[in-house]
Protein backbone atom coordinates (compact mmCIF):
# COMPACT_ATOMS: atom_id res chain seq x y z
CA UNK A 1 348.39 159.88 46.33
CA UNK A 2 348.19 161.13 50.02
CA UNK A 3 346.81 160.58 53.43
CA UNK A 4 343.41 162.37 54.15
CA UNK A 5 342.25 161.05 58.11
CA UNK A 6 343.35 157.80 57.78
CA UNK A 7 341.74 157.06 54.29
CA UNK A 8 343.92 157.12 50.84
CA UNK A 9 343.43 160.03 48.76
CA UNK A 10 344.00 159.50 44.40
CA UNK A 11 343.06 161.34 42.05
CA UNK A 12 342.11 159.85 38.45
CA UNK A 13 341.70 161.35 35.02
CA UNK A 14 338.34 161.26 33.11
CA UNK A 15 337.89 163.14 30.14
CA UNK A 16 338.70 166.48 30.96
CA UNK A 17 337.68 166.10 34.48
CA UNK A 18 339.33 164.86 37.66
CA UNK A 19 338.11 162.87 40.25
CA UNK A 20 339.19 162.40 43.92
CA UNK A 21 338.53 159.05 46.08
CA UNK A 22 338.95 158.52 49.76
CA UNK A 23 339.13 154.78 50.10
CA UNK A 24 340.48 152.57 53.56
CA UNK A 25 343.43 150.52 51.47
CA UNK A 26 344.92 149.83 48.28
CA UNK A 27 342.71 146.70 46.98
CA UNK A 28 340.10 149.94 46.57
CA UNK A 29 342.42 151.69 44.44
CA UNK A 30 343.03 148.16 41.95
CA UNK A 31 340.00 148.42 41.39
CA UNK A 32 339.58 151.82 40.28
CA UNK A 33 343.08 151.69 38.47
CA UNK A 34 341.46 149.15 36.19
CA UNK A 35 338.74 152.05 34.87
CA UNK A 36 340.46 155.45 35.01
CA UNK A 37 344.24 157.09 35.30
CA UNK A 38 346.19 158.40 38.33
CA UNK A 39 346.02 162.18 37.37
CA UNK A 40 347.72 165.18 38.54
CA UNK A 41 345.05 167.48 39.96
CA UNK A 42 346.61 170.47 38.80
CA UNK A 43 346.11 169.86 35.24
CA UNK A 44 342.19 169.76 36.19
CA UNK A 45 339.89 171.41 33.77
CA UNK A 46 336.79 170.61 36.55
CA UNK A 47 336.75 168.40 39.26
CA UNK A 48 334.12 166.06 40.40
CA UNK A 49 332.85 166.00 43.88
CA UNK A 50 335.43 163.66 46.27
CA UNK A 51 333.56 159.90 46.54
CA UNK A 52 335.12 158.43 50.27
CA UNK A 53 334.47 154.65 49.90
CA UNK A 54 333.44 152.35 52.90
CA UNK A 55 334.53 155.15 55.49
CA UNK A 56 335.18 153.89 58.75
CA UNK A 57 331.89 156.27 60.00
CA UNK A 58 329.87 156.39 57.57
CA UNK A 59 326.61 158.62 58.04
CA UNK A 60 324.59 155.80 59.31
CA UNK A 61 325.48 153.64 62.49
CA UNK A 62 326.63 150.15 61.58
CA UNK A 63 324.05 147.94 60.51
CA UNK A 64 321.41 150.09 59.90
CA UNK A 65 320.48 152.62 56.83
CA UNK A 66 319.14 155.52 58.71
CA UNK A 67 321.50 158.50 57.46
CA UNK A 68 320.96 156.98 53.95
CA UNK A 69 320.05 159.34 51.27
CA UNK A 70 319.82 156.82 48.29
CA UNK A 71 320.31 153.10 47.84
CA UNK A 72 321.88 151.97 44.96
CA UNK A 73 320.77 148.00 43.72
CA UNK A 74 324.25 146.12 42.61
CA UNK A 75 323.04 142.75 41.37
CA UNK A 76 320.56 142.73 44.22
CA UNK A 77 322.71 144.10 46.34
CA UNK A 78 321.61 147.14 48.60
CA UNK A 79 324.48 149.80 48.82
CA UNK A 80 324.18 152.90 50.63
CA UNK A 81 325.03 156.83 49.49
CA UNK A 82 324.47 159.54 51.27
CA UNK A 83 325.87 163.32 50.64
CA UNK A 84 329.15 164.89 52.30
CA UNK A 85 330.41 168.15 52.68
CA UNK A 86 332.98 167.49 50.21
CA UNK A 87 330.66 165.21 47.49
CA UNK A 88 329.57 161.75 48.56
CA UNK A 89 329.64 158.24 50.77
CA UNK A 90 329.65 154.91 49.20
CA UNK A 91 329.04 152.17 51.88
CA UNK A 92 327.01 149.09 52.91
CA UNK A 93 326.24 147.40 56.48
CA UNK A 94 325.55 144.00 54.18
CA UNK A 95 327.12 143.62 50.55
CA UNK A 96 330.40 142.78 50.11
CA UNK A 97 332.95 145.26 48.91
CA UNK A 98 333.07 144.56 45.40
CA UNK A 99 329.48 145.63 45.13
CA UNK A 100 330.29 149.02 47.33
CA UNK A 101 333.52 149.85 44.24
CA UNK A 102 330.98 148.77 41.87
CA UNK A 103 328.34 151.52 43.24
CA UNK A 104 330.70 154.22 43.61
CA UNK A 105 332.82 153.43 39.77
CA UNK A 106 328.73 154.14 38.57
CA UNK A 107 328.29 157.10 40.96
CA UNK A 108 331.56 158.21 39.50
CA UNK A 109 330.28 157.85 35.76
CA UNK A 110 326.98 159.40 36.63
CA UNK A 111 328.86 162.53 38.20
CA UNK A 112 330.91 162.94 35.32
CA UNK A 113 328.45 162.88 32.87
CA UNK A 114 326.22 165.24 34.87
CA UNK A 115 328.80 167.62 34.81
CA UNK A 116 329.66 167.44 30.95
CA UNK A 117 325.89 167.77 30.39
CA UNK A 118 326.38 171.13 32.43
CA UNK A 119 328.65 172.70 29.80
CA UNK A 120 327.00 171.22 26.81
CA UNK A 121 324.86 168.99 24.54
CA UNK A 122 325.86 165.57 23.73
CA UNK A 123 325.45 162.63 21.34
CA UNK A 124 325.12 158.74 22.45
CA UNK A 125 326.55 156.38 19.38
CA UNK A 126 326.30 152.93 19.47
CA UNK A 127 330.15 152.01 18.23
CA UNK A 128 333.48 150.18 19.17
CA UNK A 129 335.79 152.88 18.51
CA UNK A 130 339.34 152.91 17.88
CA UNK A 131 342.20 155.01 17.82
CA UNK A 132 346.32 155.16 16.60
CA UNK A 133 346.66 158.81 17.26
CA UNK A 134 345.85 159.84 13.75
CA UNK A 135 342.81 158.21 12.74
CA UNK A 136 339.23 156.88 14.99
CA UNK A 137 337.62 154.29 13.56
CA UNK A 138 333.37 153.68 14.92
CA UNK A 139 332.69 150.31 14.52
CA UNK A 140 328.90 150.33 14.21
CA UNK A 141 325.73 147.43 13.66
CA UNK A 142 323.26 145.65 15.23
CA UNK A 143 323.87 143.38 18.10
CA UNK A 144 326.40 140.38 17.57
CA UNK A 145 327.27 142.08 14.26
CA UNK A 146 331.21 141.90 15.83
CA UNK A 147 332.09 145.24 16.86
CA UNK A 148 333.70 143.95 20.24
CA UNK A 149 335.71 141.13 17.87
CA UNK A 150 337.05 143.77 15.80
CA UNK A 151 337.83 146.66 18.49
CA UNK A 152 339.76 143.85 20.32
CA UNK A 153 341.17 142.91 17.22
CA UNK A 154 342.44 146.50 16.47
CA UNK A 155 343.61 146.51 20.16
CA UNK A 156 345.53 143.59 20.92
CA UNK A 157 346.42 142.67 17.72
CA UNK A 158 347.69 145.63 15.81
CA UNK A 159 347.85 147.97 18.93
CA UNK A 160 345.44 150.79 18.32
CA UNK A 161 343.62 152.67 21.53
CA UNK A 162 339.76 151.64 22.65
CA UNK A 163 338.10 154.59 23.38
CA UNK A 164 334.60 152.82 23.83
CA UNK A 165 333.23 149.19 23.31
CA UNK A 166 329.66 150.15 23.56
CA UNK A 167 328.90 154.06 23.91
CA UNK A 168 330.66 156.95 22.10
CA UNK A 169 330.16 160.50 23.77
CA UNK A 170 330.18 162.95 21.34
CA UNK A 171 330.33 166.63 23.01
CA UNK A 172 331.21 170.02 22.10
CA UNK A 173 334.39 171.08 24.57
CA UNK A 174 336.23 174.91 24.85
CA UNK A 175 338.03 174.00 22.00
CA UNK A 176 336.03 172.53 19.46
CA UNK A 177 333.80 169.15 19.36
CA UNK A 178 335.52 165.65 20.67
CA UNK A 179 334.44 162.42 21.60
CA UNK A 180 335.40 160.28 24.43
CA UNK A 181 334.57 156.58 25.70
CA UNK A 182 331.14 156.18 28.33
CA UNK A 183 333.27 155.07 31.78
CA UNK A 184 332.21 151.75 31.75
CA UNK A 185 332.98 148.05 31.45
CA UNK A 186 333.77 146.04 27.91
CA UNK A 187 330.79 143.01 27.98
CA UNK A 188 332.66 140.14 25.86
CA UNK A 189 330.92 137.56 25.13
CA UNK A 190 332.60 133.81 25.90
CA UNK A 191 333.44 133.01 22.13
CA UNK A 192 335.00 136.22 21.73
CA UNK A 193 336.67 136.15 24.77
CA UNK A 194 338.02 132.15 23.88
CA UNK A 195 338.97 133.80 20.89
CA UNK A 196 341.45 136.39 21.96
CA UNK A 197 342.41 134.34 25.86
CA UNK A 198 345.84 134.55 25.57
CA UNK A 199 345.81 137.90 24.68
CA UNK A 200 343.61 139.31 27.15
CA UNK A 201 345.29 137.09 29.81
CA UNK A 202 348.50 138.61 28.90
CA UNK A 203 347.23 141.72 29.26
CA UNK A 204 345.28 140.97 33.06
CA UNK A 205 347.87 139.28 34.72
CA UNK A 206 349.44 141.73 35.87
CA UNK A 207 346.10 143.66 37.07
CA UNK A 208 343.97 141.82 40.41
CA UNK A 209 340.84 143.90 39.56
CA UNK A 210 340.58 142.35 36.41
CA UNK A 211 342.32 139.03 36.73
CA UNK A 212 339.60 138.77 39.47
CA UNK A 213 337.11 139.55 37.66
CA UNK A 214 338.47 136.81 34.66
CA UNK A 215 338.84 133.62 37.11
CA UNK A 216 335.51 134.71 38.55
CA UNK A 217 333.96 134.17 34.82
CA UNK A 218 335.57 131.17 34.42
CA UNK A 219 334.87 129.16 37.31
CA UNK A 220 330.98 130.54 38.27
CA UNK A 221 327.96 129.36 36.41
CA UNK A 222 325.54 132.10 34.93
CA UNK A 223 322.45 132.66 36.52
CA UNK A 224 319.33 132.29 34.55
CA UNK A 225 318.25 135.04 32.10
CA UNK A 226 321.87 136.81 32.10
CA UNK A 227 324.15 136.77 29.04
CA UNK A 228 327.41 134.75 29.58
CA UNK A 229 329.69 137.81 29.42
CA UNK A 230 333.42 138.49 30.84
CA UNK A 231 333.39 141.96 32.01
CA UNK A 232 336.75 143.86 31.86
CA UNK A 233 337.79 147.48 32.21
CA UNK A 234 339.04 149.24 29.46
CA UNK A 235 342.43 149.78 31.03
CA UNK A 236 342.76 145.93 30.84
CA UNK A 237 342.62 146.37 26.66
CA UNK A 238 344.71 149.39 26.38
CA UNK A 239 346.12 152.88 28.24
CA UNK A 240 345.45 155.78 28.93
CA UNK A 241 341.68 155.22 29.19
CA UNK A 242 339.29 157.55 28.83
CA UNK A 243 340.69 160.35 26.57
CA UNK A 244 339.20 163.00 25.35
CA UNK A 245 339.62 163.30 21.64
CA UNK A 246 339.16 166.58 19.44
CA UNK A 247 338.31 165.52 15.97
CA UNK A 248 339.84 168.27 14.71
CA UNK A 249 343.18 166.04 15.02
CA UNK A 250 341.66 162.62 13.45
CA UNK A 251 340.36 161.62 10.41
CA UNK A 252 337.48 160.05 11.20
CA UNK A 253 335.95 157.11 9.72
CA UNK A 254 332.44 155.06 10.14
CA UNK A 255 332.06 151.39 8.83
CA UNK A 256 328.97 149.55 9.05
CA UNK A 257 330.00 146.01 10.14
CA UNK A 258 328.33 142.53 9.82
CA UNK A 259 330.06 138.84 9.70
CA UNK A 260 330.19 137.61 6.11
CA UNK A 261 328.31 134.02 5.99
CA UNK A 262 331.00 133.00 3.85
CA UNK A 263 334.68 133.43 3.34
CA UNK A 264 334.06 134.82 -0.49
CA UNK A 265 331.70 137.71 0.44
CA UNK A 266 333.89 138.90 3.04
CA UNK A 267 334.82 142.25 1.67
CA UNK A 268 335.19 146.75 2.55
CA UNK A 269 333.60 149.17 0.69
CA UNK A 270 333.12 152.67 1.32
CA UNK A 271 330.30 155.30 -0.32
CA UNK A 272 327.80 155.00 3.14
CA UNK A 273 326.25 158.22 4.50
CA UNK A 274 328.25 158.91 7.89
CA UNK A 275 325.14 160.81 9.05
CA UNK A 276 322.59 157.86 8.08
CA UNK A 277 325.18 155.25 9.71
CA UNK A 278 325.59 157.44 13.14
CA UNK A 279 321.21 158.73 13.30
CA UNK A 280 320.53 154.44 13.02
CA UNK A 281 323.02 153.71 15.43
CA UNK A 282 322.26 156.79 18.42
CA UNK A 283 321.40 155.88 22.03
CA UNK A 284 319.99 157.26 25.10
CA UNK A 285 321.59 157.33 28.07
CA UNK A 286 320.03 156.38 32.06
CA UNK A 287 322.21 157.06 34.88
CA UNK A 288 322.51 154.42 37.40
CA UNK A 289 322.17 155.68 40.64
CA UNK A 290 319.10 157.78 41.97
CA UNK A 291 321.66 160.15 43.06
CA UNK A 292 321.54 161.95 40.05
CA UNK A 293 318.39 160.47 38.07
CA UNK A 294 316.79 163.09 36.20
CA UNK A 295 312.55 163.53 36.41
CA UNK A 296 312.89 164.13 32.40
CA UNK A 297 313.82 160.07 31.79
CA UNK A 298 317.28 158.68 29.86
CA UNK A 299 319.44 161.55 28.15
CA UNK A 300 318.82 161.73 24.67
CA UNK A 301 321.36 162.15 21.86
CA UNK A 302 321.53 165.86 20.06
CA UNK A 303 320.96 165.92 16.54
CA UNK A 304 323.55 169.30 16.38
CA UNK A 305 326.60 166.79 17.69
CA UNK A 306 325.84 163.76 15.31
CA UNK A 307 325.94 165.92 12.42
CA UNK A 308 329.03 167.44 13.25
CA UNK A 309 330.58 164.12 14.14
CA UNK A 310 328.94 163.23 10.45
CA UNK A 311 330.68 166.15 8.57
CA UNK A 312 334.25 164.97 9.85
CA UNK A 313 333.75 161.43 8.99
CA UNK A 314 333.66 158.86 5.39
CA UNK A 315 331.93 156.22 6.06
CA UNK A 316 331.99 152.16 4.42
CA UNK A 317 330.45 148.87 5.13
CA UNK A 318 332.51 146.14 5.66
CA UNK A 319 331.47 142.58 5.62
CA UNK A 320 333.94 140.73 7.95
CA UNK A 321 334.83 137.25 9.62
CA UNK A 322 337.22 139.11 13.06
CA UNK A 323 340.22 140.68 10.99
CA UNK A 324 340.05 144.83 11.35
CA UNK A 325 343.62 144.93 9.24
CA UNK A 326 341.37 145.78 5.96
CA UNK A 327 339.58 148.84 7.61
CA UNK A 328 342.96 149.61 9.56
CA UNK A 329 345.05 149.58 6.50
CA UNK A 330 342.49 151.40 4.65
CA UNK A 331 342.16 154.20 6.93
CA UNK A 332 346.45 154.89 7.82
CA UNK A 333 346.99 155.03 4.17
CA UNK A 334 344.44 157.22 3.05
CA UNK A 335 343.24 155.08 0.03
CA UNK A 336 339.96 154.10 0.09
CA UNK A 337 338.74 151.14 -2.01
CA UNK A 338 336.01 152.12 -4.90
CA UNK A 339 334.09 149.42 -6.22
CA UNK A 340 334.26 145.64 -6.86
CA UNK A 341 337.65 145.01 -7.83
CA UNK A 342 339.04 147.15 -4.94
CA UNK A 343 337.25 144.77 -2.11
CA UNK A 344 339.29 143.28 0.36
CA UNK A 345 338.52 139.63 2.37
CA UNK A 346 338.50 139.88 5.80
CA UNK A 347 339.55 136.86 7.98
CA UNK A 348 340.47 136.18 11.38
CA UNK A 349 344.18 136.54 11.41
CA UNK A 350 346.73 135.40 14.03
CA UNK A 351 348.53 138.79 13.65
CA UNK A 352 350.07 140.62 16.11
């Protein structure tokens, strides 16, 4: 970290790419700790363009937008950016700051991704994904199926890696094809957040971005029409965030996940088609800001990455009710259940 004209310079890690931000004090850089790693720059592969945030002269005079190239909308909140020699300005004359880090952490995703769409195709899955160094684990279903439940479950519970709650990249790097986490928050809904408190609070309470961000859930009502959601970063769940992953150094695995309507049919089973399981769960992507919106719409998922994601994976279903230690155990030791009298109940567990 350094001094760069009376703003504080960082640098942060994501993916294989490095970012630089300019920001006026450290309650900036909390916030930004929360979503990505203090990186060396020399161990760059590419860097981003450098993102000052709220400089003390920004491109437009105080209280007006008139050197305002875009305006980014943060929960109704106008926030201005505007291009700089060295990359961009993240400001506003009325919003409070929160909304200005907010703008410039989604400027910062959109510039990333821009620049990994520069040096290749890429493939949106759906999927909680989780990792112990050996083996990733997608977590995929429809909505309220439980992925979030069992990624945190896999996190603070057994301590496995996130590497994405709700969008897998998969991308084809210098050195073969990897997959990394969308830079983003982790949406978890209030019963799944009651559900594992005292382990996210242990793991927040030492970080003001996201204890912020906790006693603001707890103590403000939710408007009308929005989903009542506690929105941490994935640094909060586990470190380092963000990795880049070659699966050429996993075994990969894809379970189809839904809650079990009773304890008795609660059971893993594997024989799916990884590349059925990963085409039904694919996404599009939209960046945020207009900064970088593209005239051809949301970026679309390449068939060529999901089938080589599909060719390193198995693949099972797993009826669950919040316990991830049957898929977990299943994956580190390599033996796969076959058929009825190899299922396994899944419960919610008060492991560790």
């Amino acid at each position: 970290m350094a001094s760069n004209a009376g703003l504080i310079e960082a640098q942060y890690a994501m993916n294989e790419f490095a970012a630089t931000l300019r920001v006026v004090d450290e309650h900036a850089l909390q916030y930004f700790d929360g979503f990505h790693d203090r990186h060396d720059a020399s161990l760059a592969a590419l860097s981003l363009p450098v993102l000052e945030i709220e400089p003390a002269c920004p491109p437009s005079a105080p209280g007006s937008h008139a050197g305002c190239g875009w305006h980014a909308d943060v929960e109704g909140q106008p926030v201005c950016v505007a291009a700089t020699p060295a990359g961009y300005a993240v400001w506003s004359a009325t919003a409070s700051r929160f909304y200005v880090w907010s703008a410039a952490r989604r400027l910062l995703r959109d510039l990333w991704l821009d620049a990994r769409l520069r040096r290749s195709p890429v493939a949106f899955v759906h999927a909680s994904t989780v990792d112990d160094g050996d083996n990733l684990v997608l977590f995929v279903g429809d909505k309220r199926a439980g992925k979030t439940t069992l990624m945190l479950d896999a996190t603070l519970r057994h301590g496995w890696r996130i590497v994405s709650n709700d969008t897998l990249l998969v991308y084809e790097a210098e050195q073969g094809y990897a997959v990394t986490g969308v830079p983003t928050y982790a949406g978890i809904r209030r019963d799944v957040a009651d559900r594992f408190g005292a382990l996210l609070r242990a793991r927040i309470d030492g970080d003001p971005a996201n204890l912020g961000s906790y006693r603001h859930w707890q103590t403000t009502p939710v408007p009308a029409g929005r989903e009542d959601k506690l929105y941490l970063s994935y640094g909060a769940i586990s470190r380092p965030v963000f990795p880049a992953i070659p699966l050429s150094q996993r075994t990969v695995t894809v379970v189809a996940i839904g809650f079990a309507p009773r304890a008795g049919e609660a059971g893993l089973r594997q024989g799916e088609d990884p590349l059925a399981l990963l085409s039904a769960n694919r996404k599009q992507f939209r960046f945020s800001l207009d900064v970088l919106a593209r005239p051809q719409g949301p970026v679309d998922t390449d068939p060529s990455c999901l089938r080589r994601l599909a060719r390193s994976a198995r693949a099972a279903s797993f009826a669950h009710h919040g316990d991830s230690s049957p898929v977990l155990d299943m994956v580190a030791s390599d033996a796969a259940p076959a058929g009825p009298a190899a299922v396994r109940a899944g419960h919610l567990s008060g492991k560790r």
